[in-house]
Protein backbone atom coordinates (compact mmCIF):
# COMPACT_ATOMS: atom_id res chain seq x y z
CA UNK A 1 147.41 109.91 115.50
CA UNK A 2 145.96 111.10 112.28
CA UNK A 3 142.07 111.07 111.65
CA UNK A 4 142.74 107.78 109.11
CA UNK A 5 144.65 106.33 111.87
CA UNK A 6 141.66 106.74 114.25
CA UNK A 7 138.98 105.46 111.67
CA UNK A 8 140.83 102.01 111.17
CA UNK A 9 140.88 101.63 115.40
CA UNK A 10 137.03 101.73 115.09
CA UNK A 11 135.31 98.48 115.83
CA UNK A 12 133.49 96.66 113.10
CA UNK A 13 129.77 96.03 113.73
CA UNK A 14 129.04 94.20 110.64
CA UNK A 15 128.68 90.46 110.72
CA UNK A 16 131.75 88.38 109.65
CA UNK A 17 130.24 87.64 106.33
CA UNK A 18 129.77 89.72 102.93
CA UNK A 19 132.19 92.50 103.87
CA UNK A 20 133.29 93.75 100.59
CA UNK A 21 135.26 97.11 101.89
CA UNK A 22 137.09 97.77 105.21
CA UNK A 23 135.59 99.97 107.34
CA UNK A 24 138.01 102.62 107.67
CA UNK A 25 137.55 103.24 104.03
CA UNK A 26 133.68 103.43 104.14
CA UNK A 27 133.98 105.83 107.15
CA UNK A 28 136.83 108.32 105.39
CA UNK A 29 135.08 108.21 101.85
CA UNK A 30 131.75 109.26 103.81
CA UNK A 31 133.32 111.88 105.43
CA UNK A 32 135.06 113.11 102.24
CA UNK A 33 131.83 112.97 100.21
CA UNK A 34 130.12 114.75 102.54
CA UNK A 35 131.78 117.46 102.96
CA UNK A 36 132.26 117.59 99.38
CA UNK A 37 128.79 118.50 98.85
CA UNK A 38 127.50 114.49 98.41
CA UNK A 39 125.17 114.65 101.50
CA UNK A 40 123.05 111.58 101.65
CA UNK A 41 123.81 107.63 100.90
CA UNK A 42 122.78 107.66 97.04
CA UNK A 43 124.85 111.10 96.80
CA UNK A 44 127.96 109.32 98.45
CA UNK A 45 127.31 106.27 96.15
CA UNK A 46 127.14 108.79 93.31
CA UNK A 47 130.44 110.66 95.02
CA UNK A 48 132.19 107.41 94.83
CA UNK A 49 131.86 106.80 91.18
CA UNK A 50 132.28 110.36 89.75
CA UNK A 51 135.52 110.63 91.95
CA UNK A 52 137.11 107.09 92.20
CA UNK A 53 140.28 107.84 90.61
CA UNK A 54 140.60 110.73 92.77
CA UNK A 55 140.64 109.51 96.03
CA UNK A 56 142.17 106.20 95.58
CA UNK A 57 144.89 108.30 93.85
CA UNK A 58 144.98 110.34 96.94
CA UNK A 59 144.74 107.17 99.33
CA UNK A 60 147.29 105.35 97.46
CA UNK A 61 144.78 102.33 96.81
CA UNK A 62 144.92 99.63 94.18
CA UNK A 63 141.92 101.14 91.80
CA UNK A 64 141.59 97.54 89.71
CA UNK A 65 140.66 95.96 93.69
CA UNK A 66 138.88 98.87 95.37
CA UNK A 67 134.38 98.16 94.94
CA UNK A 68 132.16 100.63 94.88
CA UNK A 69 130.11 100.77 97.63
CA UNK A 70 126.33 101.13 97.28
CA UNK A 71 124.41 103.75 98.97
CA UNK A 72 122.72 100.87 101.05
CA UNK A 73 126.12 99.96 102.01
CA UNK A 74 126.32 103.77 103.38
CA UNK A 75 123.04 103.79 105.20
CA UNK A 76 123.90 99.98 106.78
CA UNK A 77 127.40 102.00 108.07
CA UNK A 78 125.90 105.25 109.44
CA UNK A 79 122.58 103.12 111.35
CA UNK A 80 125.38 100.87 112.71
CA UNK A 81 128.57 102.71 113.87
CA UNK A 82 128.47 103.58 117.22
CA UNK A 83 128.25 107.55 116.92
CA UNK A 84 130.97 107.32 120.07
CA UNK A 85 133.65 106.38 117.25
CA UNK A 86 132.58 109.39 114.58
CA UNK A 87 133.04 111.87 117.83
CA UNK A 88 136.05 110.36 119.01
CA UNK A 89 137.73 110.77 115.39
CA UNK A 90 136.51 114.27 115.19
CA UNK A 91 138.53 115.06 118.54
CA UNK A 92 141.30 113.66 116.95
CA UNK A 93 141.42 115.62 114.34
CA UNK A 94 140.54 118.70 116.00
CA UNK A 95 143.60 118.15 118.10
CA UNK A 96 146.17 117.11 114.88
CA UNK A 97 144.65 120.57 113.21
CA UNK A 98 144.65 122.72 116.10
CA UNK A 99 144.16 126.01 114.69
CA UNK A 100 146.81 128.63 115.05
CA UNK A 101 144.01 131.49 115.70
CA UNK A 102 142.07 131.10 118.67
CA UNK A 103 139.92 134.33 119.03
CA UNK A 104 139.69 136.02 122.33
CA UNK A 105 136.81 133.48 123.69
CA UNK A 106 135.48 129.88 123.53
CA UNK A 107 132.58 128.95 124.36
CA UNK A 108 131.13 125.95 126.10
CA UNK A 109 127.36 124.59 125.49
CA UNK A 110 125.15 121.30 124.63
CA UNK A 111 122.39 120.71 122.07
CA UNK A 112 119.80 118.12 121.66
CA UNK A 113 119.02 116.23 118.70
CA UNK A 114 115.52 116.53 118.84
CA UNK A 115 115.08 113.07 117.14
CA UNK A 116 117.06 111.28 119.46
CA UNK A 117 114.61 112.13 122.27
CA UNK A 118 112.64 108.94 123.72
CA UNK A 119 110.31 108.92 126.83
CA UNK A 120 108.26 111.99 126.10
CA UNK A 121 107.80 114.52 129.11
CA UNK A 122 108.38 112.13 131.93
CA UNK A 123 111.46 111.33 134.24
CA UNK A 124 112.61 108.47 131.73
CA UNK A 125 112.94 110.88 129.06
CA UNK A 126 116.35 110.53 127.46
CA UNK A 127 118.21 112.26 124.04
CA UNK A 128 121.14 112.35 122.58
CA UNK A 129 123.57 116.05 122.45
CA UNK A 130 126.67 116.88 121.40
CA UNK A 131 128.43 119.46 124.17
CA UNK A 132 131.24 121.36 121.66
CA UNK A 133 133.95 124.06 123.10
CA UNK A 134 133.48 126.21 120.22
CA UNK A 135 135.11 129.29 118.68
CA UNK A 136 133.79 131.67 115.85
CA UNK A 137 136.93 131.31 113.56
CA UNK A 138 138.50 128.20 115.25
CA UNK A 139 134.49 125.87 114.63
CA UNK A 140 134.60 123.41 117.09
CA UNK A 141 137.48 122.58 119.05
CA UNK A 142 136.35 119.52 121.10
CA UNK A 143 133.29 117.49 121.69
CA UNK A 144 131.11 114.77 123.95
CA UNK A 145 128.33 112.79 123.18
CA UNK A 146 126.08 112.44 125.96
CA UNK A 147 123.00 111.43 126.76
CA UNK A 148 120.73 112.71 129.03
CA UNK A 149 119.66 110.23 131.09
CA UNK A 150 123.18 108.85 132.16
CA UNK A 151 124.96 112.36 133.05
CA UNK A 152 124.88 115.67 133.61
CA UNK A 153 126.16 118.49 131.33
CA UNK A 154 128.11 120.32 134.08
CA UNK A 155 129.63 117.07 134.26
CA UNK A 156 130.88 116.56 130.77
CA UNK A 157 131.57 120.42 130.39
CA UNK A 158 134.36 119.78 133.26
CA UNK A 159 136.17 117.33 131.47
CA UNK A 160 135.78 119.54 128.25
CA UNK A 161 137.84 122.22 130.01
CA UNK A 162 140.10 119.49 131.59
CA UNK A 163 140.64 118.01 128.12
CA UNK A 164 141.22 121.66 126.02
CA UNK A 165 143.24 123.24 129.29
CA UNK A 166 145.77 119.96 129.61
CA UNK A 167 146.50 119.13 125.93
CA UNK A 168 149.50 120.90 124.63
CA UNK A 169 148.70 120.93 121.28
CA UNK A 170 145.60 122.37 121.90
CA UNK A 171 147.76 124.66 124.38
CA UNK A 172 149.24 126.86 121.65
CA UNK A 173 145.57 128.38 120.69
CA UNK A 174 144.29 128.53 124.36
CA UNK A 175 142.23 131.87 124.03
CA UNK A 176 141.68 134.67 126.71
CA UNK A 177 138.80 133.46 128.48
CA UNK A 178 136.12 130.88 128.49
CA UNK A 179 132.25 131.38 128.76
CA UNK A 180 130.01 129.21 129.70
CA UNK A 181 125.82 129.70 130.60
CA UNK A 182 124.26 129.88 133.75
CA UNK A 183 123.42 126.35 134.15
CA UNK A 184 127.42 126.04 135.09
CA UNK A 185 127.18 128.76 138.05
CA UNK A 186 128.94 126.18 140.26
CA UNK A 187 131.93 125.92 142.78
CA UNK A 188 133.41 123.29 141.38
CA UNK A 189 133.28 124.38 137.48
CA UNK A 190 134.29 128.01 138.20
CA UNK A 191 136.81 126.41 140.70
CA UNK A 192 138.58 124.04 138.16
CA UNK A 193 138.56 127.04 135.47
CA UNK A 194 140.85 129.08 138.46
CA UNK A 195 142.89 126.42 139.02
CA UNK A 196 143.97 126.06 134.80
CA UNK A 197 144.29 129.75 135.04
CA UNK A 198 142.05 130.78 133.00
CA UNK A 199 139.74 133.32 132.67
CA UNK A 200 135.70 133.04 132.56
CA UNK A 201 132.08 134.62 132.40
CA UNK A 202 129.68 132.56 133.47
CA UNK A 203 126.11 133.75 133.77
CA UNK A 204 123.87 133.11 137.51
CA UNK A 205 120.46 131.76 137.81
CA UNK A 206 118.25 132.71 140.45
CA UNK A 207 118.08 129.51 142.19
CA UNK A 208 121.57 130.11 143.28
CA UNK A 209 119.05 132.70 145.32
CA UNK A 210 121.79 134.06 148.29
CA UNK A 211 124.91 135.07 145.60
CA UNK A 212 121.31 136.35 143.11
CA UNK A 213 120.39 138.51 145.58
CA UNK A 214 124.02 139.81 146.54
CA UNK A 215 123.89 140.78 142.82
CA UNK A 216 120.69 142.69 142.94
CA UNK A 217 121.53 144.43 145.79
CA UNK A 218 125.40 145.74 144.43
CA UNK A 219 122.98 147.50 141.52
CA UNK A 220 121.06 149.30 144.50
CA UNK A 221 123.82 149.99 147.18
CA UNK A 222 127.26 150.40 145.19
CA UNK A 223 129.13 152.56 142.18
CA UNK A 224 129.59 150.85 139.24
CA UNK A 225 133.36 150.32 138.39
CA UNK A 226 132.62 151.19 135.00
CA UNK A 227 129.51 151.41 132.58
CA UNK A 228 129.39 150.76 129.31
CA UNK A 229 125.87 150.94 126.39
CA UNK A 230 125.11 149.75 123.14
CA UNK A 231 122.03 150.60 120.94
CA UNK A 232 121.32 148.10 118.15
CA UNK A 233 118.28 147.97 115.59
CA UNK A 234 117.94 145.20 113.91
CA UNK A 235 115.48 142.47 112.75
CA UNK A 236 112.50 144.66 113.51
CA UNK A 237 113.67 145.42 116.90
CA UNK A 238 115.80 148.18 118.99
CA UNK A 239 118.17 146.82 121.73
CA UNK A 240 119.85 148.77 123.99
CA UNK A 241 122.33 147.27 126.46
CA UNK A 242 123.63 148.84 129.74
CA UNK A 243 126.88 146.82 131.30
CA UNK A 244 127.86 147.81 134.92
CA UNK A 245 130.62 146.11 136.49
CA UNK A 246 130.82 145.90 140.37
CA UNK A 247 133.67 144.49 142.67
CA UNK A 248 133.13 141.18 143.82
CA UNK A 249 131.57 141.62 147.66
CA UNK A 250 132.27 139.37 150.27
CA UNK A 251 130.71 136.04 149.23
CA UNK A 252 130.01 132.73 151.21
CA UNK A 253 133.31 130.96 152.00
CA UNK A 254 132.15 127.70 149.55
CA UNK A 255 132.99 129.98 146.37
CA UNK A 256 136.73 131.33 147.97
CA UNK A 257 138.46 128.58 145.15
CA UNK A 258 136.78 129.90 142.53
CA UNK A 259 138.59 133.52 142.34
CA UNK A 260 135.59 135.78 141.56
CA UNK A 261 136.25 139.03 141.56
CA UNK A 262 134.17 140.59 139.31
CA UNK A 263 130.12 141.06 139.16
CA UNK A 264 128.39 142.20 136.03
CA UNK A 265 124.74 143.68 135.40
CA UNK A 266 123.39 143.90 131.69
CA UNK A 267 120.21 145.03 131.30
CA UNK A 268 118.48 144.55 128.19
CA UNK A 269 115.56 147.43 126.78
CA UNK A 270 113.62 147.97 123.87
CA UNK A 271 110.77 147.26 121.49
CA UNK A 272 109.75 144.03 119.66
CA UNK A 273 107.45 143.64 117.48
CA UNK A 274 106.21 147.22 118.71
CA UNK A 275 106.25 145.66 122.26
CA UNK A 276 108.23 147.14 125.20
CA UNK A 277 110.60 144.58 126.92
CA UNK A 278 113.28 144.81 129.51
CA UNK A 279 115.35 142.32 131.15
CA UNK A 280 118.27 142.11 133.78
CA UNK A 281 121.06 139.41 134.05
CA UNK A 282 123.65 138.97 135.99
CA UNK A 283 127.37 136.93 135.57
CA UNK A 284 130.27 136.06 137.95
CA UNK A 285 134.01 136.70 136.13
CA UNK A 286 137.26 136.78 137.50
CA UNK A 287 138.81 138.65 134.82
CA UNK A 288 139.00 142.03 135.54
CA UNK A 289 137.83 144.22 132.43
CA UNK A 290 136.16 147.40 131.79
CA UNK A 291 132.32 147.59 130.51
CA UNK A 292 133.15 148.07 126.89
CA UNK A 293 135.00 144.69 126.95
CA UNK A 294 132.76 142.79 128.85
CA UNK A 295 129.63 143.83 126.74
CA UNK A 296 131.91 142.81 123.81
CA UNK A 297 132.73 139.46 125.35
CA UNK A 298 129.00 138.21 127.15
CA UNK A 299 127.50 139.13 123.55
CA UNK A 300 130.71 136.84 122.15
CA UNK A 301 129.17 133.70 124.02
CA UNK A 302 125.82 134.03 121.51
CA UNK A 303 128.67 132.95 119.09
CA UNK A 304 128.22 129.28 119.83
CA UNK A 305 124.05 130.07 119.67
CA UNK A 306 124.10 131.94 116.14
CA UNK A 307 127.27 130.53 114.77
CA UNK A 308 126.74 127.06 115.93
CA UNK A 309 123.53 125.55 117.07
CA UNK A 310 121.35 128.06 115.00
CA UNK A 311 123.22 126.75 112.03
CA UNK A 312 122.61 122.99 113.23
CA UNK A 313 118.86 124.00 113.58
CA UNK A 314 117.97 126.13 110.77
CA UNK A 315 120.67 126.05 108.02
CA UNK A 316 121.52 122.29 107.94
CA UNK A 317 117.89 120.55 109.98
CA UNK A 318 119.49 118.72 112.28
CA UNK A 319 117.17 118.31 114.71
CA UNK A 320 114.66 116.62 111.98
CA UNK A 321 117.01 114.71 109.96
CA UNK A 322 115.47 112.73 106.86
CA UNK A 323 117.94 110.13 107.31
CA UNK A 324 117.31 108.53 110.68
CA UNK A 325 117.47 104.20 112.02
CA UNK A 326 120.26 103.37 114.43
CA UNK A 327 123.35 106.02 114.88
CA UNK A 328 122.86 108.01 111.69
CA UNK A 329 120.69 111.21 113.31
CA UNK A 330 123.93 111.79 115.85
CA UNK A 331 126.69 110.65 113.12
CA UNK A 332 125.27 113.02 110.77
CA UNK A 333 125.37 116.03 113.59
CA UNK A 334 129.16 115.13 113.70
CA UNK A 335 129.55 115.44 109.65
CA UNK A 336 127.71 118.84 110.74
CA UNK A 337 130.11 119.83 112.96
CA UNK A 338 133.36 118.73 110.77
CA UNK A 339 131.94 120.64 108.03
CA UNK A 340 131.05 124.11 110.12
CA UNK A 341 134.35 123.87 111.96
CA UNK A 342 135.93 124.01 108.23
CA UNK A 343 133.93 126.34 106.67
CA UNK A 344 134.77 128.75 109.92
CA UNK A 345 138.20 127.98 109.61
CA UNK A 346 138.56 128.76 105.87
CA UNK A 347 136.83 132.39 106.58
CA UNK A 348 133.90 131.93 104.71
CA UNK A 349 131.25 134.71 104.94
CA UNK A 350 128.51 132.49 105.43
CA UNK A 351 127.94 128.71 105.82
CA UNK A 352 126.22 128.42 102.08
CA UNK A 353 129.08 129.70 101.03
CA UNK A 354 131.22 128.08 102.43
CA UNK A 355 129.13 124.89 101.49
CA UNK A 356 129.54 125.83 97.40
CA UNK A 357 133.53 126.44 98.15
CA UNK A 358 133.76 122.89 99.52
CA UNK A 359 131.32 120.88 96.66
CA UNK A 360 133.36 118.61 94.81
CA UNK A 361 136.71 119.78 95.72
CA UNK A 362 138.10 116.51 96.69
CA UNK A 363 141.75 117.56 96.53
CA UNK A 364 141.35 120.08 98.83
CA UNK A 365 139.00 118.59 101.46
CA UNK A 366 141.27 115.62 101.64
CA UNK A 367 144.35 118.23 102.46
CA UNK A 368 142.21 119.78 105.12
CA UNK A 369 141.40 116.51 106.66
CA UNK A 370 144.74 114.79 106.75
């Protein structure tokens, strides 16, 4: 099924009367706009008339019948579409366009939109956040909306790997491993990752206090495999990473499924800000590489921290949107993540660059998303 094909099985919210465009059109040209550098509803209004001929051309549409939409015809569709739909579409599109070059590692992780949060500090606090599998030069490769007061993440990150793992078009550009953060220390996540064969770092929180302390005491009692460092300075601040990588002892029978093997230490020392600072963690692997690779790989699963949410955050304010009401915080997150996961895959340098390469190349955006 192609992305347009997707778009026209999405439900109609609008009342029976006044509709002047079909929705599937509305939802494409938004998309195109977008990522065309038209971000906004009077810039996709605008989009509309300075490229008409364009992507009717391109959509084979009758230009004398096709009406402009208005940018309050925009807003009306982002507030109402369920954002469900918008993520839905983007997973079937990132499955049509799987990419060809997977990279070594993916990387599995939620974020919050901020906005979406309701409830304050209490147990009925709920938000919205997108959990992406995500790759630096593949973007994202497959999302889920959740929200937080229905399910858990560990939950929804299983059927991300169940999803990525058992689709065979998305089989071709499986990478190496997977890594995931501690909050997914579990039996049955590590377990189901054995069981696809595939590979995985995972970090370990303390409260999973026996397996913690096995940890701390390999880093007392045992020879390190192999050791690896790496001395950074950067941002104001010197970094210097130790990796030691331990056999797997003897662990409680519950975690026997999930095929660990492998222990690893990094310890992270330095100064910031002029400050001294040193920290140890600890993650559970069953692949069995040297030091040099895993310091390599664990500093790989930032990737989806710098590359992804940072951008989100910082580059493209997602977590403070100015156009809010309804749907449209999450359904613009999604138009984030369509446009980062083509801007990675075209090889761009940097996301504002990729951002200028994009503006107002119709033609080419509409290639890339049918």
């Amino acid at each position: 099924m192609t992305l347009i094909e997707q778009l026209k099985t999405t439900p109609d919210p609008r009342g029976k009367r006044g509709k002047r465009h079909p929705l599937w059109l509305l939802l494409f040209v938004s998309l195109l706009g977008s990522l065309c550098g038209y971000w906004g509803y009077r810039p996709l209004a605008k989009f509309c008339k300075k490229h008409r001929k364009t992507f009717l051309k391109l959509l084979t549409l009758d230009s004398v019948q096709v009406i402009l939409p208005s940018y309050s015809t925009f807003r009306r569709i982002f507030q109402l579409v369920n954002a469900q739909d918008w993520v839905d579409a983007f997973n079937v599109w990132a499955i049509g366009h799987a990419p060809e070059f997977a990279g070594k590692l993916w990387s599995i992780d939620g974020k919050s939109i901020r906005c979406t949060s309701v409830g304050g500090n209490t147990s009925d606090q709920d938000f919205a956040m997108l959990v992406s599998v995500y790759g630096q030069k593949a973007g994202v490769v497959q999302m889920e909306l959740m929200y937080n007061a229905k399910i858990n993440e560990v939950a929804v990150a299983q059927r991300l790997i169940k999803r990525v793992t058992g689709n065979a078009n998305l089989a071709k550009s499986l990478p190496g491993g997977f890594s995931l953060d501690a909050l997914h220390s579990r039996t049955e996540t590590l377990s189901l990752l054995a069981s696809r064969h595939r590979h995985y770092i995972v970090g370990l929180k303390r409260n999973q206090k026996n397996l913690y302390q096995q940890a701390e005491r390999l880093t007392f009692t045992t020879v390190p495999l192999s050791e690896a460092t790496h001395v950074e300075q950067k941002h104001g601040r010197q970094t210097r990473r130790t990796v030691r990588v331990y056999a797997a002892p003897e662990l409680p029978k519950r975690w026997d499924s999930s095929s660990i093997t492998r222990i690893i230490s990094v310890t992270r020392e330095g100064t910031r800000k002029g400050k001294p600072f040193s920290h140890e963690h600890f993650y559970l692997s069953n692949w069995d590489l040297d030091a040099s690779n895993f310091l390599e790989e664990i500093r790989q699963h930032w990737q989806i921290e710098n590359g992804l949410h940072w951008v989100k955050d910082v580059t493209l304010k997602e977590d403070y949107p100015p156009l809010r009401g309804g749907y449209a915080p999450i359904n613009w997150a999604v138009f984030n993540s369509f446009l980062i996961t083509l801007i990675r895959r075209l090889g761009c340098r940097t996301i504002p660059d990729g951002i200028r390469e994009l503006t107002n190349q119709v033609e080419d955006v509409f290639r890339l998303l049918t």
